[in-house]
Protein backbone atom coordinates (compact mmCIF):
# COMPACT_ATOMS: atom_id res chain seq x y z
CA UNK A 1 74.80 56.46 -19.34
CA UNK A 2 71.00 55.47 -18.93
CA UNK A 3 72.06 52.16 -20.54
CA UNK A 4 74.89 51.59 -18.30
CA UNK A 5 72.22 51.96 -15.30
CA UNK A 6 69.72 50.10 -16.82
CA UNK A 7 70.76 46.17 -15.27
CA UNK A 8 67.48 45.13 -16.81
CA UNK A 9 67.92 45.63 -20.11
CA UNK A 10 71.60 43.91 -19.65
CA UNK A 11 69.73 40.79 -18.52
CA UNK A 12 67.12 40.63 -20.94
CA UNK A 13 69.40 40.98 -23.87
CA UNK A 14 69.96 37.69 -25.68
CA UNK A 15 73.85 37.79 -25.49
CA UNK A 16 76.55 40.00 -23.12
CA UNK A 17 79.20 41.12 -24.59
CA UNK A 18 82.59 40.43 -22.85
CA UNK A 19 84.47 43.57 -24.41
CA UNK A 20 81.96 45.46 -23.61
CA UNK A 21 81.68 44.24 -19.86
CA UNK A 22 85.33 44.78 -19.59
CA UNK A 23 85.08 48.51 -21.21
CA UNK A 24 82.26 49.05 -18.24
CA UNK A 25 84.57 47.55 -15.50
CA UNK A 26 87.03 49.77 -17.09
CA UNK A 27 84.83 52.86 -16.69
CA UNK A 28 84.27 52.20 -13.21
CA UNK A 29 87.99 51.52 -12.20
CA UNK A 30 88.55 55.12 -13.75
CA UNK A 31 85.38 56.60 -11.93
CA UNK A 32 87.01 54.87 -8.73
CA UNK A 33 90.76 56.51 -9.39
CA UNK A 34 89.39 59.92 -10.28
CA UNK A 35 87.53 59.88 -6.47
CA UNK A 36 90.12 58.52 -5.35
CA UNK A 37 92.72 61.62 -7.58
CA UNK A 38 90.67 64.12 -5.91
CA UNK A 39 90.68 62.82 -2.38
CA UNK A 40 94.44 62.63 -2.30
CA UNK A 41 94.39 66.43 -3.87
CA UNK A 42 92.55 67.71 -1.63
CA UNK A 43 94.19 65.86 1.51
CA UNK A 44 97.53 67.74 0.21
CA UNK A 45 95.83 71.57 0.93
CA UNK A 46 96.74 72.16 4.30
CA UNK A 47 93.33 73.41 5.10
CA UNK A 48 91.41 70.38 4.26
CA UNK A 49 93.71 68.19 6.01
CA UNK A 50 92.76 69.26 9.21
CA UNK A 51 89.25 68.71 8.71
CA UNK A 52 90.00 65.51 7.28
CA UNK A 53 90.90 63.67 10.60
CA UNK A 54 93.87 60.85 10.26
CA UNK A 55 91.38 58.14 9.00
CA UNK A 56 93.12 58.94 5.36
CA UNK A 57 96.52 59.30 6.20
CA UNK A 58 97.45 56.08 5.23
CA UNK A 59 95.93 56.51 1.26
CA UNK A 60 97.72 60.18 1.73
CA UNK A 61 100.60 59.41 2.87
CA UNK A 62 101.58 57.20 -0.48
CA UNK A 63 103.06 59.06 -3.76
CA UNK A 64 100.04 60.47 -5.97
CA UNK A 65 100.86 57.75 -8.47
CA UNK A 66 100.87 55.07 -6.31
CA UNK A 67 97.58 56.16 -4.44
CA UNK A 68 95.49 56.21 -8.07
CA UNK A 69 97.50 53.55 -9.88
CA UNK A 70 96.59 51.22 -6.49
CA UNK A 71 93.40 52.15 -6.62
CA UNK A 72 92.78 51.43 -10.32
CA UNK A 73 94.99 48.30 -10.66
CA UNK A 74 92.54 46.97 -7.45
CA UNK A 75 89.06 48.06 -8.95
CA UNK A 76 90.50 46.58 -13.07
CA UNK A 77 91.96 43.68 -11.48
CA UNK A 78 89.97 43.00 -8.92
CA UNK A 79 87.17 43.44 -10.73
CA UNK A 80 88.35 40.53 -13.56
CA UNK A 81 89.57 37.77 -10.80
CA UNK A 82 86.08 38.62 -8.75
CA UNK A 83 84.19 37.68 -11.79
CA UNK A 84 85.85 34.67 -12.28
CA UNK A 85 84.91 33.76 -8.52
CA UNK A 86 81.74 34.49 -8.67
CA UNK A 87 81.04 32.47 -11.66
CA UNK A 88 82.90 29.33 -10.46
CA UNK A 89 80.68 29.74 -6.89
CA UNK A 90 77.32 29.99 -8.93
CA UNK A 91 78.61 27.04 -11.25
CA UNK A 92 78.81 24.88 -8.27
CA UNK A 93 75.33 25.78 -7.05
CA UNK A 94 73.58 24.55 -10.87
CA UNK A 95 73.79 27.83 -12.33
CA UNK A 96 74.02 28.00 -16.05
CA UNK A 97 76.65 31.10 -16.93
CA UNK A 98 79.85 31.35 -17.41
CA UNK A 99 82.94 33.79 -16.83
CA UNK A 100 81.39 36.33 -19.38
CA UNK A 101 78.05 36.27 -17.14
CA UNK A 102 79.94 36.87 -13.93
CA UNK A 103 82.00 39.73 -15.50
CA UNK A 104 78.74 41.31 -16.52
CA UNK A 105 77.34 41.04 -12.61
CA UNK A 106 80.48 42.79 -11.80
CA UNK A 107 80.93 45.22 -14.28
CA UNK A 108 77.49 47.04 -14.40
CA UNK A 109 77.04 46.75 -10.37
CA UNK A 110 80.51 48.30 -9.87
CA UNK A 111 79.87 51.21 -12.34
CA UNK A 112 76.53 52.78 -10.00
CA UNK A 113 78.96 52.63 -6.88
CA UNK A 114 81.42 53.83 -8.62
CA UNK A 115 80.03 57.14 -9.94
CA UNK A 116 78.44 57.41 -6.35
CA UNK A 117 81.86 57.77 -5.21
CA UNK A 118 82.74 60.03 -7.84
CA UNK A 119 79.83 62.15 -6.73
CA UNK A 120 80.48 61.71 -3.11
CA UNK A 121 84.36 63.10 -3.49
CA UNK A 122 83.13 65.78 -5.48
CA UNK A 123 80.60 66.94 -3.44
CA UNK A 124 82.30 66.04 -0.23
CA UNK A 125 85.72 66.84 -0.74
CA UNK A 126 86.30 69.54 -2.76
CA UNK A 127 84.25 72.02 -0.48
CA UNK A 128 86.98 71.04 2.23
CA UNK A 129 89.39 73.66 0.28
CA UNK A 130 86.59 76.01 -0.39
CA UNK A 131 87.00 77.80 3.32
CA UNK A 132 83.13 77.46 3.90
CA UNK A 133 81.19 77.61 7.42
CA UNK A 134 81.10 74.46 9.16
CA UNK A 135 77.39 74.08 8.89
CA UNK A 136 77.69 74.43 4.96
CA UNK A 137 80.66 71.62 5.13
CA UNK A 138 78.04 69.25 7.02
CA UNK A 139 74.94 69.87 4.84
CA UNK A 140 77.56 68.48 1.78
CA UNK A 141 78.74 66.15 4.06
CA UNK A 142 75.22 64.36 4.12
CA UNK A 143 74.37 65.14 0.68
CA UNK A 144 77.55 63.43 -0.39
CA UNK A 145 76.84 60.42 1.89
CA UNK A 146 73.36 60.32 0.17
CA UNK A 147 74.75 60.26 -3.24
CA UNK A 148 76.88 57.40 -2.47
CA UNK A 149 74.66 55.57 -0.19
CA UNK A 150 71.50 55.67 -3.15
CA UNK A 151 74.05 54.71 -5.84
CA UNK A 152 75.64 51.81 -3.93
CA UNK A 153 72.56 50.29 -3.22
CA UNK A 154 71.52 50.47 -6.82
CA UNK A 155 74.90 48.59 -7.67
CA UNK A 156 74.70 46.05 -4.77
CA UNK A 157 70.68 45.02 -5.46
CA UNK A 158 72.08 45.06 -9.74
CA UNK A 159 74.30 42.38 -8.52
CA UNK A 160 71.88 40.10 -6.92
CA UNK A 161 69.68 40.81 -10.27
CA UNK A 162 72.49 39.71 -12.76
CA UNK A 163 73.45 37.15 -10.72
CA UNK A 164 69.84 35.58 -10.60
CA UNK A 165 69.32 36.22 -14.16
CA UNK A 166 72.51 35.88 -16.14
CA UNK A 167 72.70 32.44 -14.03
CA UNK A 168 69.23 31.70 -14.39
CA UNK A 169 68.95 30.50 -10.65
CA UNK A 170 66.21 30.97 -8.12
CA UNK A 171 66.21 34.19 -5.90
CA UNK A 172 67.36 31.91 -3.26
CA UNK A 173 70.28 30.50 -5.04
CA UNK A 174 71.27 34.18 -6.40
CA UNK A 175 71.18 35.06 -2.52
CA UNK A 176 73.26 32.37 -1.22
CA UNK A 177 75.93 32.75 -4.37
CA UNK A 178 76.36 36.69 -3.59
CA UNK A 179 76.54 35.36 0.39
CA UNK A 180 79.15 32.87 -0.32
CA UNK A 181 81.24 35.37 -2.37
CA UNK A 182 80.90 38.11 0.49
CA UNK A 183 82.27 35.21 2.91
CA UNK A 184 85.33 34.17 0.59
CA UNK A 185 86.35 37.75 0.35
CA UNK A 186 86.03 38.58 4.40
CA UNK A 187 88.31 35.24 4.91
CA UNK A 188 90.63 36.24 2.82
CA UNK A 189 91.23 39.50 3.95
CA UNK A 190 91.17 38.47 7.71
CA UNK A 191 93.14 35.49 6.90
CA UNK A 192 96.18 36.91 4.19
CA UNK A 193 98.30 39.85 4.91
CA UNK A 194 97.40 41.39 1.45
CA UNK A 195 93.88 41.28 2.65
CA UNK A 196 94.58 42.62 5.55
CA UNK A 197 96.52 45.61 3.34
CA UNK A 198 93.16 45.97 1.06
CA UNK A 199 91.25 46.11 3.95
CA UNK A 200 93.07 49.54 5.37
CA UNK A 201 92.93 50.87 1.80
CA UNK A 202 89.00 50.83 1.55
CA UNK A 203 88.92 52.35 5.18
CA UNK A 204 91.35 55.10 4.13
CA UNK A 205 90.76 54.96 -0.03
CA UNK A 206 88.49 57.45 -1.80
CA UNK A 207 85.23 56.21 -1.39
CA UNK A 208 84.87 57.38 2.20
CA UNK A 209 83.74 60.50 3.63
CA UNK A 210 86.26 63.19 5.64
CA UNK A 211 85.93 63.83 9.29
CA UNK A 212 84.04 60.14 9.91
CA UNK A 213 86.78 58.94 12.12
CA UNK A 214 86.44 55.48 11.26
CA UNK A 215 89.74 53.02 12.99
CA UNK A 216 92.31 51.78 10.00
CA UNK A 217 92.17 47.94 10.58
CA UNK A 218 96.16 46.82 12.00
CA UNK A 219 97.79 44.82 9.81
């Protein structure tokens, strides 16, 4: 686990391993559909859902199956095509890696954010079913968005890392390849109705907190 959290000994080591990158991207897209498993549980007790708001109807809504196998085949797949992406964006700007280097920025960022959402379910979910006062449900609440919010930013800033040192670019040239990656995604999900689709399922999916009332994007 410390390993898997450690992004700088992943740089430093003299060669990534691509099965291994793809067994950690595999880890996290299981991390990802177990939050995601849970949330959809405990949106089905009529005493969560409630307190849940509508913001997750649309994730609820779907077949169990369909909700977790969605939500896996998104973070696996996903996952694979982003890393190809990213790689042929920091190729164009001089960098020096290849497709095994960008599914290694991928992999290990997306495994921190995904155990924060793990962690985030877990903590603020499952006390939804657990009948507790209100001001016990909003202490988890923020303790759950804390979880997440410290874990995601370890993933996100292990990003820019690999990507400036798997790449061996500059710390400019690392900023400007995760910048033009973030853009390519946000056009394509304003511009293609499957983004448009993804887009409601991170709104709604698992990774979000209950009672937020946060809009689900029209498609």
């Amino acid at each position: 686990m410390t390993n898997l959290l450690n992004i700088e000994a992943v740089v430093k080591s003299k060669k990534q391993s691509l099965g291994m990158s793809v067994a950690v991207l595999l880890l996290a897209a299981v991390l990802f559909t177990a939050s995601g498993a849970l949330a959809w549980w405990v949106l089905d007790q009529p005493a969560a859902a409630s307190l849940a708001g509508s913001t997750f109807a649309a994730f609820h809504n779907q077949p169990l199956l369909n909700a977790v196998a969605g939500v896996f085949l998104v973070v696996f797949l996903g996952g694979l095509f982003l890393a190809f992406i990213h790689k042929s964006i920091l190729k164009n700007l001089g960098g020096k890696g290849g497709y095994g280097q960008g599914l290694t920025a991928v992999a290990y960022s997306a495994f921190p954010v995904s155990l924060g959402s793990l962690l985030a379910a877990i903590v603020g979910w499952l006390p939804l079913v657990g009948g507790l006062p209100l001001i016990a449900l909003q202490v988890l609440q923020f303790v759950a968005f804390i979880l997440f919010a410290v874990l995601a930013a370890w993933g996100f800033s292990a990003f820019y890392r690999a990507t400036k040192d798997l790449f061996t670019v500059d710390a400019v040239t690392s900023f400007v390849g995760v910048a033009l990656l973030a853009l390519v995604l946000a056009t394509a999900m304003g511009v293609t109705p499957l983004g448009a689709s993804l887009v409601n399922a991170v709104v709604a999916g698992p990774v979000g907190l209950p009672g937020w009332g946060l809009p689900v994007v029209g498609v």
